[in-house]
N, C-alpha and C. Protein backbone atom coordinates (compact mmCIF):
# COMPACT_ATOMS: atom_id res chain seq x y z
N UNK A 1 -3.51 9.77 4.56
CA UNK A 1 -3.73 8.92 5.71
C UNK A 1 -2.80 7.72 5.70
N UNK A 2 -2.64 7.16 4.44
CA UNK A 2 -1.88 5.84 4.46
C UNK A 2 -0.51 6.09 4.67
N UNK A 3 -0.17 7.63 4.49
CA UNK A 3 1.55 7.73 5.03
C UNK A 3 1.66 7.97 6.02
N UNK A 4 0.48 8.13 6.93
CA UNK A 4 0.84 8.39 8.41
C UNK A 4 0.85 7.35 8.81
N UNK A 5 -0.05 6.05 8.31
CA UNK A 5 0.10 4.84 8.94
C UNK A 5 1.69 4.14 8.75
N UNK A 6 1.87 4.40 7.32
CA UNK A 6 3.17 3.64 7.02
C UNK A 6 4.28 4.23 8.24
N UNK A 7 4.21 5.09 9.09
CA UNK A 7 5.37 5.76 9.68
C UNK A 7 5.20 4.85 11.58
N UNK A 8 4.20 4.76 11.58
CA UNK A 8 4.18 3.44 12.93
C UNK A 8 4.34 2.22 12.15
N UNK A 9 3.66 2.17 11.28
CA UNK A 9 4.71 0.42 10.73
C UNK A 9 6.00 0.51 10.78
N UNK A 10 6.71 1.02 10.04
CA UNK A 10 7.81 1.34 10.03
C UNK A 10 8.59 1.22 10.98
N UNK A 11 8.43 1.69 12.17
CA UNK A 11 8.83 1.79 13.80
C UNK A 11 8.43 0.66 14.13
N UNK A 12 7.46 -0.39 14.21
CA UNK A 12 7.08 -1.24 14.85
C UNK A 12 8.79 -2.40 13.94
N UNK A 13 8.46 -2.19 12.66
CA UNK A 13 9.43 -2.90 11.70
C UNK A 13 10.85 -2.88 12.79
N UNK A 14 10.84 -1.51 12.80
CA UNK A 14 12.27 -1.19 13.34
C UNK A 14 13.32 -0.69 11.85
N UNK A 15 12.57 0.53 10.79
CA UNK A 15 12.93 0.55 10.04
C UNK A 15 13.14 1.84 10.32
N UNK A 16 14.38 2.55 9.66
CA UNK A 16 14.65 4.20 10.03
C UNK A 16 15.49 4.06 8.93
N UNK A 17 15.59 5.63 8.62
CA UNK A 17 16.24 5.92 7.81
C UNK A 17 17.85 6.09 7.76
N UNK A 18 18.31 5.93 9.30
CA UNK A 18 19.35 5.68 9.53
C UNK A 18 20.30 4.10 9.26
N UNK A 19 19.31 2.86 9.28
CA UNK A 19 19.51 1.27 8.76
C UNK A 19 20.43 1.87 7.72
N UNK A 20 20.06 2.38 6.78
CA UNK A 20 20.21 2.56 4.96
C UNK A 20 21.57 3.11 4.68
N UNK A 21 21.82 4.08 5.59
CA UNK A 21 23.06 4.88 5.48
C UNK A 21 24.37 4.55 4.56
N UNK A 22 24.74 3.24 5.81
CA UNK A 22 25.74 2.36 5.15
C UNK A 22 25.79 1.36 3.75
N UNK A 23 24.56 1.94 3.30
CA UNK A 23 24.42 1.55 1.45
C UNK A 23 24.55 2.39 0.89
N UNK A 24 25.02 2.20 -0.59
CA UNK A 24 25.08 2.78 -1.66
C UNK A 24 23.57 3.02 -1.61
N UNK A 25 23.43 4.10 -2.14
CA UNK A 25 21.64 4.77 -2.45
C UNK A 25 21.00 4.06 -1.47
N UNK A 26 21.54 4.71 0.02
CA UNK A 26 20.36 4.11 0.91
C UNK A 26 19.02 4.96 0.89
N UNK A 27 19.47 6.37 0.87
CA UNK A 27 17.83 6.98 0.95
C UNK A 27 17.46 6.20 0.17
N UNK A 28 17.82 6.33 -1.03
CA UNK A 28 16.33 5.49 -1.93
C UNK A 28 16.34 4.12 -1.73
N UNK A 29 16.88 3.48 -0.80
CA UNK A 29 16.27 2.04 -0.53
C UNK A 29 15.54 2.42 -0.03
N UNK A 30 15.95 3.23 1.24
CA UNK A 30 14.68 3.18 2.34
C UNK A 30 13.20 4.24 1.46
N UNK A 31 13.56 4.79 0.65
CA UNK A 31 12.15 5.41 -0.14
C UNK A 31 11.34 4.16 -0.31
N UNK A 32 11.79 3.56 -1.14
CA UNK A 32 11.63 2.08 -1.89
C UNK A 32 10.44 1.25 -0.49
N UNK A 33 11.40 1.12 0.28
CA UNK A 33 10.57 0.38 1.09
C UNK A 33 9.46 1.40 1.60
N UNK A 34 10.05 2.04 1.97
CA UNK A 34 8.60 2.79 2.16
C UNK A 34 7.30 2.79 1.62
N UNK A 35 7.49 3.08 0.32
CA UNK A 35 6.25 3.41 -0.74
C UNK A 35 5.91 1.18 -0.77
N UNK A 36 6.93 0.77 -0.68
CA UNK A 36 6.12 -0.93 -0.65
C UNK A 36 5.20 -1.25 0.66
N UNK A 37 5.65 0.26 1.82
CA UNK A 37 4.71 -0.33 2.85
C UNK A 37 3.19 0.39 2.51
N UNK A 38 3.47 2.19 2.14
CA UNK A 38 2.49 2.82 1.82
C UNK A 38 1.58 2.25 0.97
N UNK A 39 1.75 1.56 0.30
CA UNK A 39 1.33 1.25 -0.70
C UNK A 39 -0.24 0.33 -0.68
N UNK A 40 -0.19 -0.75 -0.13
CA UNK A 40 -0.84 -1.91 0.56
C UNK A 40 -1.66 -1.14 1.59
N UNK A 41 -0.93 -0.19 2.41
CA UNK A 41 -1.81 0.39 3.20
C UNK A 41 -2.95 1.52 2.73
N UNK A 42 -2.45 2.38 1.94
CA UNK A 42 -3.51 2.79 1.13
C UNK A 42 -4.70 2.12 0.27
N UNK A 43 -4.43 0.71 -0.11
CA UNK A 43 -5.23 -0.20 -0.80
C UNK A 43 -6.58 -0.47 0.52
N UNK A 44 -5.46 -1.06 1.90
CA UNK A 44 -6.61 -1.39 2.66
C UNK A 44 -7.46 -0.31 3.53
N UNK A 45 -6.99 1.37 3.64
CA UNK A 45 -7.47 2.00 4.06
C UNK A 45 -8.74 2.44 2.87
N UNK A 46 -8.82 2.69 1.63
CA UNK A 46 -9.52 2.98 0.81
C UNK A 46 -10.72 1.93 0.90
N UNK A 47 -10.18 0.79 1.26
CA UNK A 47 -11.60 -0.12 1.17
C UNK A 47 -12.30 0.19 2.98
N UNK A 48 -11.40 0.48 3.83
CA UNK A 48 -12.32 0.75 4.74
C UNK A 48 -13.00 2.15 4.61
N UNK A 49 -12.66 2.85 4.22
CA UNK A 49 -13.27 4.06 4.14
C UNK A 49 -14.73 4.02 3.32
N UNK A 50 -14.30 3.64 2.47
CA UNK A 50 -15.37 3.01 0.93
C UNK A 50 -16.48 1.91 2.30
N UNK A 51 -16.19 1.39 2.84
CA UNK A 51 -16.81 0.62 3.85
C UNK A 51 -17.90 1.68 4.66
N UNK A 52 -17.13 2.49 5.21
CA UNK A 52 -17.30 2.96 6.35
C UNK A 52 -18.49 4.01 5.63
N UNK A 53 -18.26 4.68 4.31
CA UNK A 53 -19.58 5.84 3.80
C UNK A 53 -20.43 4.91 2.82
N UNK A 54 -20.39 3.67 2.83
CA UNK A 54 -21.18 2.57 2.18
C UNK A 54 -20.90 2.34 0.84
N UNK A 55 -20.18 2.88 0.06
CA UNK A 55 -19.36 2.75 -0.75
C UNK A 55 -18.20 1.60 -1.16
N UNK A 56 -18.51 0.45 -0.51
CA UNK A 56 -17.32 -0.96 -0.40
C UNK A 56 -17.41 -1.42 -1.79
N UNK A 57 -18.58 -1.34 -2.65
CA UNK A 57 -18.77 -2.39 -3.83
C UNK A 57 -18.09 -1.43 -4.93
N UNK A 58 -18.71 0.07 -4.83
CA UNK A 58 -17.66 1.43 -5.67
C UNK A 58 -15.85 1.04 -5.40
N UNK A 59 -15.55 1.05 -4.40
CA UNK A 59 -14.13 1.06 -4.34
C UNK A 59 -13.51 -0.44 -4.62
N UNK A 60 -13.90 -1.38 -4.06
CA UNK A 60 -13.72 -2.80 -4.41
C UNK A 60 -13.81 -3.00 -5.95
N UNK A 61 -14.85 -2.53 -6.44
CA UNK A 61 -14.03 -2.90 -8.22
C UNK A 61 -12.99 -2.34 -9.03
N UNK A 62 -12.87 -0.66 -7.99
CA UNK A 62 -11.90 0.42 -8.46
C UNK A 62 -10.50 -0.29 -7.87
N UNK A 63 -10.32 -0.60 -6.75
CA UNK A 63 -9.15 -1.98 -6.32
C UNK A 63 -9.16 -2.92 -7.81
N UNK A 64 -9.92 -3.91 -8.11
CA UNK A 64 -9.52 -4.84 -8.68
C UNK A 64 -9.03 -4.32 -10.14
N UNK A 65 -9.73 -2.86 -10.45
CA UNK A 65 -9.17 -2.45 -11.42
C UNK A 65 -7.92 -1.77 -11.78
N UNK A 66 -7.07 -1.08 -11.13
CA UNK A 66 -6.05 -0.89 -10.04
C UNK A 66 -5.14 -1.82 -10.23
N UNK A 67 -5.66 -3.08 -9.64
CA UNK A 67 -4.49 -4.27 -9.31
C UNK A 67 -4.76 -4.75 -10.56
N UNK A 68 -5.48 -5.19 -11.45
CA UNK A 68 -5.68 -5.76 -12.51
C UNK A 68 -4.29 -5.57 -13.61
N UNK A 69 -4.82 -3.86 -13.38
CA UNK A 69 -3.78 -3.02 -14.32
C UNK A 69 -2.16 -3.36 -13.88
N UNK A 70 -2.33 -3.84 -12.65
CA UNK A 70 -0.63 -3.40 -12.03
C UNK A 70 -0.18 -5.49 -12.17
N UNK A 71 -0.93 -6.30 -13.00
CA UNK A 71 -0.35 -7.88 -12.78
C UNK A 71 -1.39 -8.62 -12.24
N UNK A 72 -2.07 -8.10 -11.04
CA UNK A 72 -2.72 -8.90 -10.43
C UNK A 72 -4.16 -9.49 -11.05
N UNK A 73 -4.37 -9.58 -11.98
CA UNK A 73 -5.65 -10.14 -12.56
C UNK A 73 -5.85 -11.22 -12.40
N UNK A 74 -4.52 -12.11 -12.01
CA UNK A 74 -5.16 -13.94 -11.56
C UNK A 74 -6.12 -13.91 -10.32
N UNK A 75 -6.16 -12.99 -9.66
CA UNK A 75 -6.49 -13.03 -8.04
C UNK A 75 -8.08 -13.11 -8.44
N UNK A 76 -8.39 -11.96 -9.05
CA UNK A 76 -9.73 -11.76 -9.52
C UNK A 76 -10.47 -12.23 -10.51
N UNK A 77 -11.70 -13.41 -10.13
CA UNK A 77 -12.30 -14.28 -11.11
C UNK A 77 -13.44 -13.20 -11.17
N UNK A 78 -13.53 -12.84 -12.30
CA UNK A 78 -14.78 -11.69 -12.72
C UNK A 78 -15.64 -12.86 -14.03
N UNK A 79 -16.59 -12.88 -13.38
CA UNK A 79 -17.66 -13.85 -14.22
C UNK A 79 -18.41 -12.91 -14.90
N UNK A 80 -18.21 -11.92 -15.56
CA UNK A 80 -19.24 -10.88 -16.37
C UNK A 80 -18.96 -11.18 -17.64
């Protein structure tokens, strides 16, 4: 689901795979950006979904654990 979203961001961006061409390793810039848009969007589609079958508090710690792992542990004050 989150790569179908990333593909209207993308367009709204005004990002194509044609921009890249005129770089050295443009496909893989434009991969690159891609997966930085997919990415975020999969984070916030998982919590709506997790929302949506009542599941927000299951997926919300599986997020912080996730981001924890990937740097982000300042964000999250866990008082346990």
């Amino acid at each position: 689901m989150s790569v179908r979203v990333a593909k209207p961001i993308l367009e709204l961006l005004n990002i194509h795979p044609e921009l890249f061409e005129s770089f050295w390793g443009g496909t893989i810039l434009y991969w690159i950006v891609r997966i930085l848009i997919v990415f975020p969007a999969y984070q916030i589609l998982l919590l709506i979904f997790g929302a949506l079958f009542f599941q927000f508090r299951f997926f919300w710690e599986f997020e912080k654990k996730i981001l924890s792992r990937m740097g982000f542990k300042r964000f999250f004050n866990d008082d346990k």
